[in-house]
N, C-alpha and C. Protein backbone atom coordinates (compact mmCIF):
# COMPACT_ATOMS: atom_id res chain seq x y z
N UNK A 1 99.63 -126.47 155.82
CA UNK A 1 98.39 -126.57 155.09
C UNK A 1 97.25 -126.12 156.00
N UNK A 2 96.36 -125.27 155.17
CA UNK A 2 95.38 -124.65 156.12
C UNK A 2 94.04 -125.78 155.57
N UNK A 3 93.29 -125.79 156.40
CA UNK A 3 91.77 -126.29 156.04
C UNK A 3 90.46 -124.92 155.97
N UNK A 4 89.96 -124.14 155.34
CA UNK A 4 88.62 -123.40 155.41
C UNK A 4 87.58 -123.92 155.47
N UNK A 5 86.21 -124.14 155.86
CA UNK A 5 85.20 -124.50 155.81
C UNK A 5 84.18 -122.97 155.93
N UNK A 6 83.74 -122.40 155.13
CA UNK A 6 82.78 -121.29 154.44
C UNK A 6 81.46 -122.15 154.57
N UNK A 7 81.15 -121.45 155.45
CA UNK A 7 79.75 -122.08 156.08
C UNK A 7 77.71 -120.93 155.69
N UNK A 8 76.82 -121.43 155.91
CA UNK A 8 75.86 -120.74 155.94
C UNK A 8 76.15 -120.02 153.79
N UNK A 9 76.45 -120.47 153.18
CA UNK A 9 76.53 -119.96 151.83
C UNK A 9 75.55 -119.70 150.94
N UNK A 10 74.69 -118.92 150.27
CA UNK A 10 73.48 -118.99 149.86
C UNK A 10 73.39 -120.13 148.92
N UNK A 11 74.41 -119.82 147.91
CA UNK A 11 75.01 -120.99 146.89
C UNK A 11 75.45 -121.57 146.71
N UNK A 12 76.09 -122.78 147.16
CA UNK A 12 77.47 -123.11 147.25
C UNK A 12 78.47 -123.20 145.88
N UNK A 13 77.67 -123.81 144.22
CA UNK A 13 78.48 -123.61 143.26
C UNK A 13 78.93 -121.99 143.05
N UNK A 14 78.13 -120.79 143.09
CA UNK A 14 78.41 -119.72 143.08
C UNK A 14 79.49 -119.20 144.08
N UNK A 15 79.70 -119.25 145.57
CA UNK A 15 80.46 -119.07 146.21
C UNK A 15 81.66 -119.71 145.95
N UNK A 16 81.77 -120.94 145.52
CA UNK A 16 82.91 -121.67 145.24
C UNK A 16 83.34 -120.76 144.06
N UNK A 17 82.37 -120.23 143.01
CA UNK A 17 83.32 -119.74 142.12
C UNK A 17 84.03 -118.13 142.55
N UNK A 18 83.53 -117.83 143.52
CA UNK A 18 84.74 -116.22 144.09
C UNK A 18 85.51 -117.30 144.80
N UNK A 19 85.31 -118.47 145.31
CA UNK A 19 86.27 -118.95 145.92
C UNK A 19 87.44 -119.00 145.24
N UNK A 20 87.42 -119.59 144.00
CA UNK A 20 88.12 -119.72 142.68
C UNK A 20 88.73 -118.18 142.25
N UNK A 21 87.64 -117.15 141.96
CA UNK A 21 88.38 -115.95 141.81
C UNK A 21 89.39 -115.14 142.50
N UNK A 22 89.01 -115.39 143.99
CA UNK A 22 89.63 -114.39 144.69
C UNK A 22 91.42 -115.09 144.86
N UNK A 23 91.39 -116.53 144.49
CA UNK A 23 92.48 -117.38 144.76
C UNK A 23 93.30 -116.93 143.08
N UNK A 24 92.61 -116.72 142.31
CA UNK A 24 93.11 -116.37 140.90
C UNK A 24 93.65 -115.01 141.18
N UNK A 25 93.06 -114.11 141.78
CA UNK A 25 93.61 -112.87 141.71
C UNK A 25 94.71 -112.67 142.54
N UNK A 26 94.64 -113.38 143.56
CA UNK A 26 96.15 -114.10 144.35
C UNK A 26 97.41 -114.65 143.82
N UNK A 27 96.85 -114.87 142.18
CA UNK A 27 98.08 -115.65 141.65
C UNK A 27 97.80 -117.25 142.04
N UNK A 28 97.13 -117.70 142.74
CA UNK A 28 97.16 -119.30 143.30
C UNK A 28 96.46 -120.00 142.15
N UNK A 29 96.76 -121.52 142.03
CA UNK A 29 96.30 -122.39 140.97
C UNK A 29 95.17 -122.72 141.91
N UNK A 30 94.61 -123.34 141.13
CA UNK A 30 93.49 -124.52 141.85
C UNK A 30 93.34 -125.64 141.73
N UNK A 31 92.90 -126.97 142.16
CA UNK A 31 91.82 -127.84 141.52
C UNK A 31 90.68 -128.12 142.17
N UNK A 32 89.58 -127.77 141.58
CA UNK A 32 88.35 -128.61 141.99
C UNK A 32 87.96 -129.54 141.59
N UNK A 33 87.68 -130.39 143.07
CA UNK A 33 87.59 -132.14 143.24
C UNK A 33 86.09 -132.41 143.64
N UNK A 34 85.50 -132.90 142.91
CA UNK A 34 83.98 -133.84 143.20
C UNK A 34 84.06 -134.99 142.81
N UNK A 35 83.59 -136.10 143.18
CA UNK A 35 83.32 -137.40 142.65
C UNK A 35 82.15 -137.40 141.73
N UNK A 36 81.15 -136.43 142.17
CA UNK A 36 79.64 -136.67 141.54
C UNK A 36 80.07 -135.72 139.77
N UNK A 37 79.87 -135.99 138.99
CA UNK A 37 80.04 -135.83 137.71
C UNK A 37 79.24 -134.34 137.45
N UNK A 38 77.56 -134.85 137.46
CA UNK A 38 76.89 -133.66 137.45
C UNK A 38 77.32 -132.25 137.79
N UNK A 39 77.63 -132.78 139.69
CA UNK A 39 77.98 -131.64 140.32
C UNK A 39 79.43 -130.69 139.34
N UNK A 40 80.46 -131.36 139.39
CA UNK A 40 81.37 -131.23 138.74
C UNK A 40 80.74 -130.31 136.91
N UNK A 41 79.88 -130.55 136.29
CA UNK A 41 79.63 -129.94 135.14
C UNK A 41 78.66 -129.24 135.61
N UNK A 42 78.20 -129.01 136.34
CA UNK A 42 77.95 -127.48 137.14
C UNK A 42 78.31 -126.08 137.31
N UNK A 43 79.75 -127.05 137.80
CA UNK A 43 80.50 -125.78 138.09
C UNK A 43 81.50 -125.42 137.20
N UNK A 44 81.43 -126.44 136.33
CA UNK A 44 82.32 -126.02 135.28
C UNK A 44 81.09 -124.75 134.51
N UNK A 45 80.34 -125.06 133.93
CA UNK A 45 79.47 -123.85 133.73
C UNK A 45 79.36 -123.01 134.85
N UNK A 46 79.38 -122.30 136.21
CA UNK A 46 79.38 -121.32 136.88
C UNK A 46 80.25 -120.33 136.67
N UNK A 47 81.58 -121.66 136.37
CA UNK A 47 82.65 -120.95 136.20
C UNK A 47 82.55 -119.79 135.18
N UNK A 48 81.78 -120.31 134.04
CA UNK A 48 81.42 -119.19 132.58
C UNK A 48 80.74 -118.48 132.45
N UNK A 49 79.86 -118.40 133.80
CA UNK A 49 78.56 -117.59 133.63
C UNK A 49 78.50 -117.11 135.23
N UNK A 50 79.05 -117.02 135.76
CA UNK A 50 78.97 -116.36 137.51
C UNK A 50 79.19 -114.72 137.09
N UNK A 51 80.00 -114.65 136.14
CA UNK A 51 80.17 -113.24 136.25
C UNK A 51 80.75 -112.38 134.67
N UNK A 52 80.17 -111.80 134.33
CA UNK A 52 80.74 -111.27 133.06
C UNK A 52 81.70 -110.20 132.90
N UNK A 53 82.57 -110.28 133.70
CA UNK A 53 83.62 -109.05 134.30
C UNK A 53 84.49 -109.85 134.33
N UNK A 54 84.60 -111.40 134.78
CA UNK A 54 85.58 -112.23 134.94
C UNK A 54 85.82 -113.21 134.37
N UNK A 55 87.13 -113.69 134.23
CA UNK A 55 87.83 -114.84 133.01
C UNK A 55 88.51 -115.98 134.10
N UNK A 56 87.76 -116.96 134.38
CA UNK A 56 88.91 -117.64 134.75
C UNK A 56 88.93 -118.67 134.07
N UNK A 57 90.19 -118.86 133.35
CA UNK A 57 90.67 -120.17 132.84
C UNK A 57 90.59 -121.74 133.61
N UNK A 58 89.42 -122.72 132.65
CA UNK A 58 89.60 -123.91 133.70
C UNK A 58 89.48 -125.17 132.27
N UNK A 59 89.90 -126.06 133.06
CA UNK A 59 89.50 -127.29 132.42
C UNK A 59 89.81 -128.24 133.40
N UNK A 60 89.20 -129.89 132.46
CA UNK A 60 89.56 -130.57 133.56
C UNK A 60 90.49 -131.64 133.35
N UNK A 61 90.63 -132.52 134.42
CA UNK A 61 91.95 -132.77 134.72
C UNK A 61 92.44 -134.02 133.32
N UNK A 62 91.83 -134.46 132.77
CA UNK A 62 92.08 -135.15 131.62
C UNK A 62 92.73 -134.43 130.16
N UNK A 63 92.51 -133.10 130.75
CA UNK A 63 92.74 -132.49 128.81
C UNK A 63 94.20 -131.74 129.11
N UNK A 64 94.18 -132.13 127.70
CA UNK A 64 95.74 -132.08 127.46
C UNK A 64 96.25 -130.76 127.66
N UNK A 65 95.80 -129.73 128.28
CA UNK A 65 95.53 -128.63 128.36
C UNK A 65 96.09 -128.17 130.05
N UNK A 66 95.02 -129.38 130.75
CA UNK A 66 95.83 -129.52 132.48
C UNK A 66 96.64 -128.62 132.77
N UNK A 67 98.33 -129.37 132.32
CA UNK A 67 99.10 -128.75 133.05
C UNK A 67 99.63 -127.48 132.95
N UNK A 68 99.36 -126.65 131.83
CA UNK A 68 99.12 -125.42 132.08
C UNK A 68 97.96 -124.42 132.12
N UNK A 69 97.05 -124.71 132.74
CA UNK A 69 95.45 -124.27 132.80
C UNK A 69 95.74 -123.97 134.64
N UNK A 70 95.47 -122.76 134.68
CA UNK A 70 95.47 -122.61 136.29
C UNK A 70 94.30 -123.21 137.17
N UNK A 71 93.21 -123.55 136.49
CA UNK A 71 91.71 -124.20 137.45
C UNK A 71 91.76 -125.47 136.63
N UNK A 72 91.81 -126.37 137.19
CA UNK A 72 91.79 -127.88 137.08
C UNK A 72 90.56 -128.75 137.79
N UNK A 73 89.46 -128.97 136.82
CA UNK A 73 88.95 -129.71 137.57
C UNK A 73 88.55 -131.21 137.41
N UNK A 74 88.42 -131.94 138.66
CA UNK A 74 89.04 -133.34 138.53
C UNK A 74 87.70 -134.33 139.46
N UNK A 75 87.60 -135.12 139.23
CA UNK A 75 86.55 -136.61 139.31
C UNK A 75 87.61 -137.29 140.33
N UNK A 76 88.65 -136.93 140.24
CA UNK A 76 89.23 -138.37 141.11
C UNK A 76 90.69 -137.12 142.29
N UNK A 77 90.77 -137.90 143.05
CA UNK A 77 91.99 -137.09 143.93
C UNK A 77 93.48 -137.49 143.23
N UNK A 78 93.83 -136.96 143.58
CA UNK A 78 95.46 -136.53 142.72
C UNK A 78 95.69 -135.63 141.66
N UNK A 79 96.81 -136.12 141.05
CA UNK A 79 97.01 -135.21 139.60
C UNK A 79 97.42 -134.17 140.46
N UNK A 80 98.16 -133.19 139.17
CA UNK A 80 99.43 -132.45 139.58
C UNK A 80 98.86 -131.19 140.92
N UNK A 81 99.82 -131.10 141.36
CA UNK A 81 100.24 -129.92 142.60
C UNK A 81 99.01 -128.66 142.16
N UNK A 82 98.79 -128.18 142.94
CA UNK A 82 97.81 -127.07 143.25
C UNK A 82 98.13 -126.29 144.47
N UNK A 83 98.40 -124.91 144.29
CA UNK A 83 98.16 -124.23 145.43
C UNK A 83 96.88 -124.35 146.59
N UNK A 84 95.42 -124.53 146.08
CA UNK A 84 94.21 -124.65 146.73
C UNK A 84 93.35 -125.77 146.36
N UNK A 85 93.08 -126.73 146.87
CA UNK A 85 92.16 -127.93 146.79
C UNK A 85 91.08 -126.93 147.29
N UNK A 86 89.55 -126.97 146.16
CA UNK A 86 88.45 -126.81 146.39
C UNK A 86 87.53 -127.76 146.34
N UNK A 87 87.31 -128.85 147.78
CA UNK A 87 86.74 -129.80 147.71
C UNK A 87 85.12 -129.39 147.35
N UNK A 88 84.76 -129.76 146.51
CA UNK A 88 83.47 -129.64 146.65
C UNK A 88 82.51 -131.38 146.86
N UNK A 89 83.28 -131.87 146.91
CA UNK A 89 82.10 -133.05 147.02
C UNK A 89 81.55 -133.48 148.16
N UNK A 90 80.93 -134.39 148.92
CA UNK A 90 79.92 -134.26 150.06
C UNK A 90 80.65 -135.28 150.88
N UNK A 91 82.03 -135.85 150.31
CA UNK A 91 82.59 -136.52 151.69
C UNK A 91 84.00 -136.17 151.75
N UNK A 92 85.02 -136.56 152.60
CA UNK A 92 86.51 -136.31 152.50
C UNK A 92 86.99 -137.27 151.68
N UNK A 93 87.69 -136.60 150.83
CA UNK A 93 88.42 -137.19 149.63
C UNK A 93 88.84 -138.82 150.34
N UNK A 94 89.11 -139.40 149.39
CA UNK A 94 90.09 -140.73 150.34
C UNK A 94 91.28 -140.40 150.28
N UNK A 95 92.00 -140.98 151.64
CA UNK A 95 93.37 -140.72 151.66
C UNK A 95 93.35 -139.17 151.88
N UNK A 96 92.19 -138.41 152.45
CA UNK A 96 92.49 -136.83 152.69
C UNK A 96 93.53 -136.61 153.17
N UNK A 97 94.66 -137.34 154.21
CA UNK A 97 95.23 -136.54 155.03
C UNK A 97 96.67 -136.56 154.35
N UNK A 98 96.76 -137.53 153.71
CA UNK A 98 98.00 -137.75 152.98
C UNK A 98 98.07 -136.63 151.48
N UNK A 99 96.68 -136.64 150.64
CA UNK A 99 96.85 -135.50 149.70
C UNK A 99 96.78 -134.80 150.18
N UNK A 100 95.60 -133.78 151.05
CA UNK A 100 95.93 -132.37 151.77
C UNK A 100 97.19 -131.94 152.21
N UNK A 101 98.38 -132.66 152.05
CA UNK A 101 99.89 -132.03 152.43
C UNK A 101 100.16 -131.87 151.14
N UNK A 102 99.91 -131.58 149.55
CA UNK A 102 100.75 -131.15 148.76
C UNK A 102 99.56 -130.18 148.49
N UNK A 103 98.65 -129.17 149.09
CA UNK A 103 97.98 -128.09 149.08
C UNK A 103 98.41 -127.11 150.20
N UNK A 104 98.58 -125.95 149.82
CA UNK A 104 98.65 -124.33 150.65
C UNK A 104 97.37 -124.34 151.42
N UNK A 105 96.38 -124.72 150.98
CA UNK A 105 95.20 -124.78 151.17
C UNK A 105 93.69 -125.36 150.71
N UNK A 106 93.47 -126.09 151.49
CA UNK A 106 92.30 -126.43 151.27
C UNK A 106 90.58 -125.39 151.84
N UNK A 107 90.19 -125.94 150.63
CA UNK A 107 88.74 -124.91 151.37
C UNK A 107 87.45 -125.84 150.72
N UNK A 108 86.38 -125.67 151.47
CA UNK A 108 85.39 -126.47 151.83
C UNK A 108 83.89 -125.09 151.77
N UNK A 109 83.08 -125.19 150.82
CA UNK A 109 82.00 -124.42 150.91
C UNK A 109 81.00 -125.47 150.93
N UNK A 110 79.93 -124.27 152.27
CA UNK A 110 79.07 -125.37 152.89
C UNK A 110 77.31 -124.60 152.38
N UNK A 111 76.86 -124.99 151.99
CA UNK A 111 75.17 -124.55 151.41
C UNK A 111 74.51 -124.30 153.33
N UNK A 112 73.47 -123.23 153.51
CA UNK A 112 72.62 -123.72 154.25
C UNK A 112 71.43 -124.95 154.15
N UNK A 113 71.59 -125.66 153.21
CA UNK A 113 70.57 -126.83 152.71
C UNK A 113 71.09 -127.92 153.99
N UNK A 114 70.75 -128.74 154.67
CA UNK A 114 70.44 -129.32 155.78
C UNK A 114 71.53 -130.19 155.46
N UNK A 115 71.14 -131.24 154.44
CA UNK A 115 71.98 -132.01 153.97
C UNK A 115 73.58 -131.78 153.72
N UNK A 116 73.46 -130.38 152.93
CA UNK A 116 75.17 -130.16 153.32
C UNK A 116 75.69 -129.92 154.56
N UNK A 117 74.72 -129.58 155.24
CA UNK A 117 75.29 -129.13 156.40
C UNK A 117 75.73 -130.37 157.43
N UNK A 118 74.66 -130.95 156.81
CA UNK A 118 75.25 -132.74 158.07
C UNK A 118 76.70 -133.50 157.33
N UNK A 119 76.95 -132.88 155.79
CA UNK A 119 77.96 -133.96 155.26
C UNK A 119 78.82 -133.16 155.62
N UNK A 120 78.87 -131.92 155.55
CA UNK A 120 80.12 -130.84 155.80
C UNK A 120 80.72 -131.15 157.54
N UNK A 121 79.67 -131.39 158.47
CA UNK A 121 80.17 -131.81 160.02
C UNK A 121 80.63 -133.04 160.08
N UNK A 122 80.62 -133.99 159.44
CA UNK A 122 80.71 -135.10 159.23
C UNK A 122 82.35 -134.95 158.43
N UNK A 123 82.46 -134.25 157.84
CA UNK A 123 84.00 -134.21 157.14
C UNK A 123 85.00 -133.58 158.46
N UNK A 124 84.15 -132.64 158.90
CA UNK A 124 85.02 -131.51 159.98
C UNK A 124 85.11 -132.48 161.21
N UNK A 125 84.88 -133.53 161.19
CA UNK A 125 85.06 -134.42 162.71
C UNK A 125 86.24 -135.34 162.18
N UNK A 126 86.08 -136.10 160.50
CA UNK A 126 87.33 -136.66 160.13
C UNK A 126 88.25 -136.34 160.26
N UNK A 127 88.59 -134.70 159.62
CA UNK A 127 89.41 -133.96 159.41
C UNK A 127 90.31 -134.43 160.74
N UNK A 128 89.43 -133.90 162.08
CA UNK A 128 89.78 -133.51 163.50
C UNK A 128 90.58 -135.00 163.71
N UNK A 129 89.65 -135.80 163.62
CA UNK A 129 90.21 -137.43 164.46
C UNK A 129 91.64 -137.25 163.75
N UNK A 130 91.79 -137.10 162.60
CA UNK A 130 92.82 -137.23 161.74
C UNK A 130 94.10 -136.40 162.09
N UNK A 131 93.91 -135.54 162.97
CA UNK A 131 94.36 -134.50 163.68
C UNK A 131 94.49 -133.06 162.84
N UNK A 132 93.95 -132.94 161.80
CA UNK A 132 93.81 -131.98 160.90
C UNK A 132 92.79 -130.83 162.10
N UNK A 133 93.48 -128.98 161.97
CA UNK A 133 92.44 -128.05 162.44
C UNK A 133 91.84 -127.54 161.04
N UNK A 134 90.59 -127.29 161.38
CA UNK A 134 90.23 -126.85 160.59
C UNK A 134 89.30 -125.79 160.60
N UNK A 135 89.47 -124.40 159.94
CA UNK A 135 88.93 -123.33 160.34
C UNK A 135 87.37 -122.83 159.93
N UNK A 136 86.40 -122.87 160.98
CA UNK A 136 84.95 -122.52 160.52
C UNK A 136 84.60 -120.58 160.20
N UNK A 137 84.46 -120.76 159.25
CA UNK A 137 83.84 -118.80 158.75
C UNK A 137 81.90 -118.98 158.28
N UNK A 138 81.71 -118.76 159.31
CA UNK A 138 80.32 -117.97 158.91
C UNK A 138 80.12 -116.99 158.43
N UNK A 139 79.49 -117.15 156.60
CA UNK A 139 79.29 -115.85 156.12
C UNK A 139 77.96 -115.53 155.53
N UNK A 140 77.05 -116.07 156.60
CA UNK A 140 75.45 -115.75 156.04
C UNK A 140 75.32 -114.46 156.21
N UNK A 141 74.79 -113.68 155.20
CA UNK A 141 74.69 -112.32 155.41
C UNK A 141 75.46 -111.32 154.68
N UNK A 142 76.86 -112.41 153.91
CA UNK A 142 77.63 -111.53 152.97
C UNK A 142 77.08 -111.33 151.86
């Protein structure tokens, strides 16, 4: 299991959604995990409106729809297997180290807004104690 952390991001719901695409065009499932609700119906709308060239199929993790819907997105940690956990919420899941082993990959997009940036270092030190590596990409400027 890999960890990403996508740092310096102009947007972070927008980046998360090529995060989402480029993993779709890979063939990989997803789920995106927030606790905060709002945030979460956010990006469920980004998902529909980031780009009008692109389709990605999502729902979330309650509809009966789930288990064959390749983007799953979910309020709580668990629920079925995913190639890529796209954490988006502002702390490490609970129990991160034990779910992050039934993901290929996890990835983590970080806003330049201050605040994400202190919750995002704050996850990347858990990760570490936890003995999890986890890989930093700076892409201000893409």
């Amino acid at each position: 299991m890999r960890i990403d952390f996508f740092f310096n991001v102009e947007h972070r719901l927008h980046y998360a959604c090529r995060v989402v695409r480029k993993a779709r065009a890979g063939g990989k499932s997803v789920l995106a995990y927030a606790r905060n609700a709002d945030r979460l119906a956010r990006f469920d709308t980004a998902l529909w409106t980031f780009s009008a060239l692109d389709f990605l199929p999502h729902v979330y993790a309650d509809s009966p729809l789930a288990g064959s819907t390749p983007v799953v997105l979910s309020l709580t940690p668990g629920g079925a297997a995913r190639d890529v956990l796209l954490n988006l919420d502002d702390e490490a899941p609970p129990e991160f180290d034990r779910w992050f082993a039934g993901f290929e990959r996890v990835v983590e997009v970080v806003s330049r807004d201050d605040g994400d940036r202190v919750a995002a270092r704050g996850r990347v030190k858990r990760y570490r104690t936890a003995g999890l590596v986890p890989t930093l990409h700076d892409v201000a400027g893409e």
